[in-house]
Structure formats: structure tokens, C-alpha cells
Protein backbone atom coordinates (compact mmCIF):
# COMPACT_ATOMS: atom_id res chain seq x y z
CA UNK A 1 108.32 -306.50 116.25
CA UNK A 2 111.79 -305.22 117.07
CA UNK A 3 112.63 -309.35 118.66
CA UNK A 4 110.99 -311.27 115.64
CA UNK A 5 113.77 -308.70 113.24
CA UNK A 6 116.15 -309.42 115.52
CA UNK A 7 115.83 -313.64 115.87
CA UNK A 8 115.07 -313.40 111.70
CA UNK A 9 118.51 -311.82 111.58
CA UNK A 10 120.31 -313.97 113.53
CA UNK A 11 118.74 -317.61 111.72
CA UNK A 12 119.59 -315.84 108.40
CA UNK A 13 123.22 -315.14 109.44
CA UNK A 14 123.71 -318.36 110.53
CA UNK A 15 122.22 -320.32 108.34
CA UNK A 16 124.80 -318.35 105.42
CA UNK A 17 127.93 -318.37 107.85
CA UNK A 18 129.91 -321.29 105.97
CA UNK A 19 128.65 -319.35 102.08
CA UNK A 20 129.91 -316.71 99.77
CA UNK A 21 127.62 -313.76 100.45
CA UNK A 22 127.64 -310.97 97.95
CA UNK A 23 125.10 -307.84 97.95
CA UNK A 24 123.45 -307.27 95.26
CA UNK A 25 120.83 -304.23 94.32
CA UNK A 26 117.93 -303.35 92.31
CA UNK A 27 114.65 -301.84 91.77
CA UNK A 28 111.32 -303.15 91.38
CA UNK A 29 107.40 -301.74 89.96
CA UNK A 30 104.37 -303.36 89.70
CA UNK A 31 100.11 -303.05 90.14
CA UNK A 32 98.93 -303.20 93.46
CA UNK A 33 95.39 -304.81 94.22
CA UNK A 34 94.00 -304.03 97.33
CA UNK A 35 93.31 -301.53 100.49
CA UNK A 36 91.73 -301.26 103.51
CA UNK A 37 89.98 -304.75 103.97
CA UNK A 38 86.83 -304.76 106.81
CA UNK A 39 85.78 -301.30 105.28
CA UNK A 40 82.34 -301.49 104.11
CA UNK A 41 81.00 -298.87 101.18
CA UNK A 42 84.08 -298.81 99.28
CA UNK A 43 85.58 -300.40 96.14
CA UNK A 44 89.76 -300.85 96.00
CA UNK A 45 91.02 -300.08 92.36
CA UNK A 46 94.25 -301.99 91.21
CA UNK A 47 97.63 -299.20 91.83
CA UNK A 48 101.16 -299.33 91.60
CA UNK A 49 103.94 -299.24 93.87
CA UNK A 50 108.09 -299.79 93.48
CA UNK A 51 110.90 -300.22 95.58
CA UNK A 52 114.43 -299.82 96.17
CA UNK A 53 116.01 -303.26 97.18
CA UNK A 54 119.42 -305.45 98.53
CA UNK A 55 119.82 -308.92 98.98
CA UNK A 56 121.74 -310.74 100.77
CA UNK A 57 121.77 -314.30 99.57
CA UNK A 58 124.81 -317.47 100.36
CA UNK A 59 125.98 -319.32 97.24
CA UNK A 60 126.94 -322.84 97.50
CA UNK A 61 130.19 -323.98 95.95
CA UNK A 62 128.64 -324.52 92.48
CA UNK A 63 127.50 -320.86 92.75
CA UNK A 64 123.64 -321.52 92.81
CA UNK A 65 121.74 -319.36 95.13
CA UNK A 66 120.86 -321.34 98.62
CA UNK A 67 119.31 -318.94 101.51
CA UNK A 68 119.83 -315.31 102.94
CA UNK A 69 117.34 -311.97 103.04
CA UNK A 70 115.87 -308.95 100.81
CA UNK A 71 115.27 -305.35 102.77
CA UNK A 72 113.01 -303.10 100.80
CA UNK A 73 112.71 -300.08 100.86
CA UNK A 74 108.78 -299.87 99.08
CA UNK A 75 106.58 -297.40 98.10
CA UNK A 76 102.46 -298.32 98.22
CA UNK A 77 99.59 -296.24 96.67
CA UNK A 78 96.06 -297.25 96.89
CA UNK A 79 92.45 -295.45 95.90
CA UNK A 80 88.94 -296.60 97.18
CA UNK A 81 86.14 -295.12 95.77
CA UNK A 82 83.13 -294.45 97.82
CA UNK A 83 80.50 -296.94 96.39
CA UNK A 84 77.05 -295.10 98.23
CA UNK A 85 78.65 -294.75 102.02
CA UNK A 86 78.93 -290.77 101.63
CA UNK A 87 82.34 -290.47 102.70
CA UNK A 88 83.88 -289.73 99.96
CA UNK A 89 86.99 -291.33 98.28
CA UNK A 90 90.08 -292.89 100.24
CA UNK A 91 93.71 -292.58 99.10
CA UNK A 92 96.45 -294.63 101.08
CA UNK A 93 99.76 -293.88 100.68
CA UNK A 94 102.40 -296.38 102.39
CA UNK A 95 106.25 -296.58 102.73
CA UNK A 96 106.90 -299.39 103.85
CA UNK A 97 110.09 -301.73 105.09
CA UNK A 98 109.64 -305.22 104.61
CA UNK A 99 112.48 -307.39 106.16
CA UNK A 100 112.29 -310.88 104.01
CA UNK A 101 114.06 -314.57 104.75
CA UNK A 102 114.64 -315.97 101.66
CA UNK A 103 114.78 -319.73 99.92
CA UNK A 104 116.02 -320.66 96.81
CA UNK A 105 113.89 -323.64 95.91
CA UNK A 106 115.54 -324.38 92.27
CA UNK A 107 118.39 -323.03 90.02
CA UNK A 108 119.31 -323.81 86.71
CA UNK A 109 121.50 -322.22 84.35
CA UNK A 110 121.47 -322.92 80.23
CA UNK A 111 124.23 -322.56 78.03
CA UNK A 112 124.27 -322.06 73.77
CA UNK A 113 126.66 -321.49 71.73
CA UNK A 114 126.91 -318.67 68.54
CA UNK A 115 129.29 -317.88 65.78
CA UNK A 116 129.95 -314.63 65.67
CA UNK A 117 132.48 -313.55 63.10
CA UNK A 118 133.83 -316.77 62.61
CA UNK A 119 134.70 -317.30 66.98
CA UNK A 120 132.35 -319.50 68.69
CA UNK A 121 130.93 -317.57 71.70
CA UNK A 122 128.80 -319.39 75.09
CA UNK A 123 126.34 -317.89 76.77
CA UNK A 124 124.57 -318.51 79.72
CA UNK A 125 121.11 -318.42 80.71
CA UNK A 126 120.57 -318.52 84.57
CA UNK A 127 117.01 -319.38 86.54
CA UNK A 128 116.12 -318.97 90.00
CA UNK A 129 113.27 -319.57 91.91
CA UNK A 130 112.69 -317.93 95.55
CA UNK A 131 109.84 -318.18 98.27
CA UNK A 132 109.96 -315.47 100.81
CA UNK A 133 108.19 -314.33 104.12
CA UNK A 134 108.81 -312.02 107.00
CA UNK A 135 107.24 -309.17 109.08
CA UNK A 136 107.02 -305.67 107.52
CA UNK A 137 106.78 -302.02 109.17
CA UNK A 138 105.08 -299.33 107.13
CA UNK A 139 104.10 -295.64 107.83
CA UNK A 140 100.80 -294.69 106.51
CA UNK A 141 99.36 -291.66 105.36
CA UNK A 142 95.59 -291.71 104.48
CA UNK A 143 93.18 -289.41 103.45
CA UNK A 144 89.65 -289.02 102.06
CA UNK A 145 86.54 -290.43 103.51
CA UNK A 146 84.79 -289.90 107.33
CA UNK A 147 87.78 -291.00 109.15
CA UNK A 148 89.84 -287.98 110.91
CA UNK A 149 92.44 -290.64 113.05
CA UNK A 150 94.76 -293.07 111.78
CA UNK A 151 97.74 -294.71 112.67
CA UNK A 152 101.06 -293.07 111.93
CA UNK A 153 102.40 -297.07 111.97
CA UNK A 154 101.29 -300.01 110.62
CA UNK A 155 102.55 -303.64 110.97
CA UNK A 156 101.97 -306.53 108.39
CA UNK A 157 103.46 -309.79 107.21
CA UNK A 158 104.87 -309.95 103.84
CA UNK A 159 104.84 -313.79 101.71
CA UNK A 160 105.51 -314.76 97.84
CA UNK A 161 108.42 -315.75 95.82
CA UNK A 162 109.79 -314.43 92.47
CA UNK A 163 111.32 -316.02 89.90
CA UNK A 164 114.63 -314.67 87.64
CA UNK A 165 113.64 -314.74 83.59
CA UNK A 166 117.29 -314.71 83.12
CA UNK A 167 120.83 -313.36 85.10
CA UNK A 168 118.80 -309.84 86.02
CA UNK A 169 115.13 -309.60 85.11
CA UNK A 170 113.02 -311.38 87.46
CA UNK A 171 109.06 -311.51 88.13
CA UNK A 172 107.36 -311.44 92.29
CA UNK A 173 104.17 -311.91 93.49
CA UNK A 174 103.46 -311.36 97.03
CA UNK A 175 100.62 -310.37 99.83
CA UNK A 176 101.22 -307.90 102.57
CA UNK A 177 98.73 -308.87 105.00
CA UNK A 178 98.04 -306.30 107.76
CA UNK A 179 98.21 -307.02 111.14
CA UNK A 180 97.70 -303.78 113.39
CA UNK A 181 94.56 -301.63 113.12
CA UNK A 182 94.61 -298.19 110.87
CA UNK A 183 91.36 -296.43 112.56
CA UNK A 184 91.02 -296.74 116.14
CA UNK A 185 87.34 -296.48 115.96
CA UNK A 186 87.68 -299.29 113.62
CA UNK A 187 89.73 -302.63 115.07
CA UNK A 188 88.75 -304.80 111.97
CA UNK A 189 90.05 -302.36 109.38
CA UNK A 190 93.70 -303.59 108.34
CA UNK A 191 95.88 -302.51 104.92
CA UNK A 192 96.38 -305.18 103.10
CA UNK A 193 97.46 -305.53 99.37
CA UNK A 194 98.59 -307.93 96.85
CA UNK A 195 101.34 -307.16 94.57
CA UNK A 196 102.37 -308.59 90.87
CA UNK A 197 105.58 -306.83 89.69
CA UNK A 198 108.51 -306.87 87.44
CA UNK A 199 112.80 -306.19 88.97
CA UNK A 200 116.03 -305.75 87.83
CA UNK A 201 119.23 -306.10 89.17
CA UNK A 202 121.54 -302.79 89.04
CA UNK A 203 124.63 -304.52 90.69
């Protein structure tokens, strides 16, 4: 895990070398589908979660948005309801840090005019559209149900893109698909969720 962060890094870095890079952060919430898929005798419910974010994306000389990364720092809560096992109900609890490589497929900015008190004022009205992927550490806590060991770590890959309603408000969907096992006793049980939220920029 440690060498796919580490060659992500470096591709990002250099593909943004010759580009204006500024930081920018923000906070996102949204409902979270999803839970502990191979688990038989339960039913997921749809959750929230929200995150603390920074991105790091180039411009290109016309100031459009070209390619660069998002690290998360992301907050997952899931419930499964025992449906006849006789285990009980499961609650999942994840923070996780996703490490994303991002691609700005299309940008487009609007401008209108208004008269206000007699001076004509422009405003803009900017649109971006990203894909993202990249690998994703989280940290677990479960409880509920017949399972006394789980893992303290958890590994997944993270994919989606979100799209910017305007200069600040944008709306993501992505998957986190698990790829390490959460019970021992249990090698096809992985945390996986799908996520459809709403972000803001705060800088």
C-alpha cells in the first residue's frame, strides 16, 4: 500500500510540475449505501458520512482545472440489521483516508451581466467536471452481531467523479470497494459502500 501512495504521488507531481498549483479546502456530507458485502442474514440501511478535504489540482494558462489529487480525511457510519441470523444488529464505524488522482474532464465558465443601481456588473458562473480513483486506508471499529475479531485496518479502492454546480458547491458520487478481509473467520466479508454527497469549498 505504502509503494502504490508513493508512485501515485510521484505521477501526480509530475504530471502538475509545469502548472499553477493552489490548495484549496472544504468539507463534504452525504448518505452512505452499503456495509459488509459476503455477510449473509443481514440487511445494510442507507447512512451518512462527511469529510474534511484538500486538493491539489494544476491550472492551465486559461485557468481551467487540468490534473492533481484530493486527501480526505472521511468519516463512515453504517447499520445492518439482523434479518433472522440471530446475531443481532451490526454497526460499522470507519475513518478512513482516501488518497485520490484526479482528472478534469471538462470546464466551462458562464458570464451575465446585471444593472445594479444604474452600473453594469459581470458575473461568472464556473463548471467542472472530475473523475477520480486511488487506494484508500481506513480503521474500523465494528460492533454488534456473533463476530468477537475484526481488523483494526482495512484497505479499499476509492472511484467516482463530482461535478462543481457553480465556483464552490459541487456534487460526488463514488464506491469504496474493499479489498482486505474484516473477520478473519470470514475471508469473503469486505466493507464496501457507495456514497452520493454534496461539498463546499471553504478556501
Amino acid at each position: 500500500m505504502k509503494k502504490i501512495l508513493f508512485i501515485l504521488l510521484v505521477t501526480v507531481v509530475t504530471s502538475v510540475k509545469a502548472q499553477r498549483i493552489v490548495p484549496v479546502f472544504g468539507l463534504e456530507g452525504g448518505g452512505l449505501a452499503g456495509g459488509l458485502t459476503g455477510l449473509n442474514g443481514y440487511n445494510s440501511q442507507i447512512w451518512g458520512n462527511g469529510s474534511f478535504w484538500i486538493d491539489f489540482v494544476g491550472t492551465n494558462r486559461n485557468g481551467n482545472p487540468t490534473v492533481g489529487f484530493k486527501i480526505k480525511l472521511n468519516y463512515n457510519y453504517y447499520e445492518m440489521n439482523d434479518n433472522g441470523n440471530g446475531g443481532g444488529n451490526i454497526t460499522v464505524a470507519e475513518t478512513t483516508i482516501p488518497v485520490l488522482f484526479k482528472v478534469c474532464l471538462a470546464s466551462s465558465t458562464q458570464y451575465s451581466t446585471q444593472n445594479e443601481g444604474g452600473e453594469t456588473k459581470v458575473y461568472s458562473l464556473k463548471r467542472d467536471l472530475f473523475l477520480f480513483a486511488g487506494p484508500q486506508v481506513g480503521f474500523p471499529s465494528i460492533s454488534g452481531g456473533s463476530f468477537k475479531t475484526a481488523q483494526k485496518t482495512d484497505y479499499s479502492a476509492v472511484a467516482g467523479g463530482e461535478i462543481y454546480l457553480n465556483n464552490t458547491v459541487y456534487f460526488a458520487l463514488y464506491r469504496q470497494t474493499g479489498l482486505s478481509t474484516i473477520f478473519p473467520s470470514q475471508p469473503n466479508v469486505r466493507l464496501t459502500g457507495f456514497t452520493a454527497a454534496f461539498g463546499f469549498r471553504l478556501l
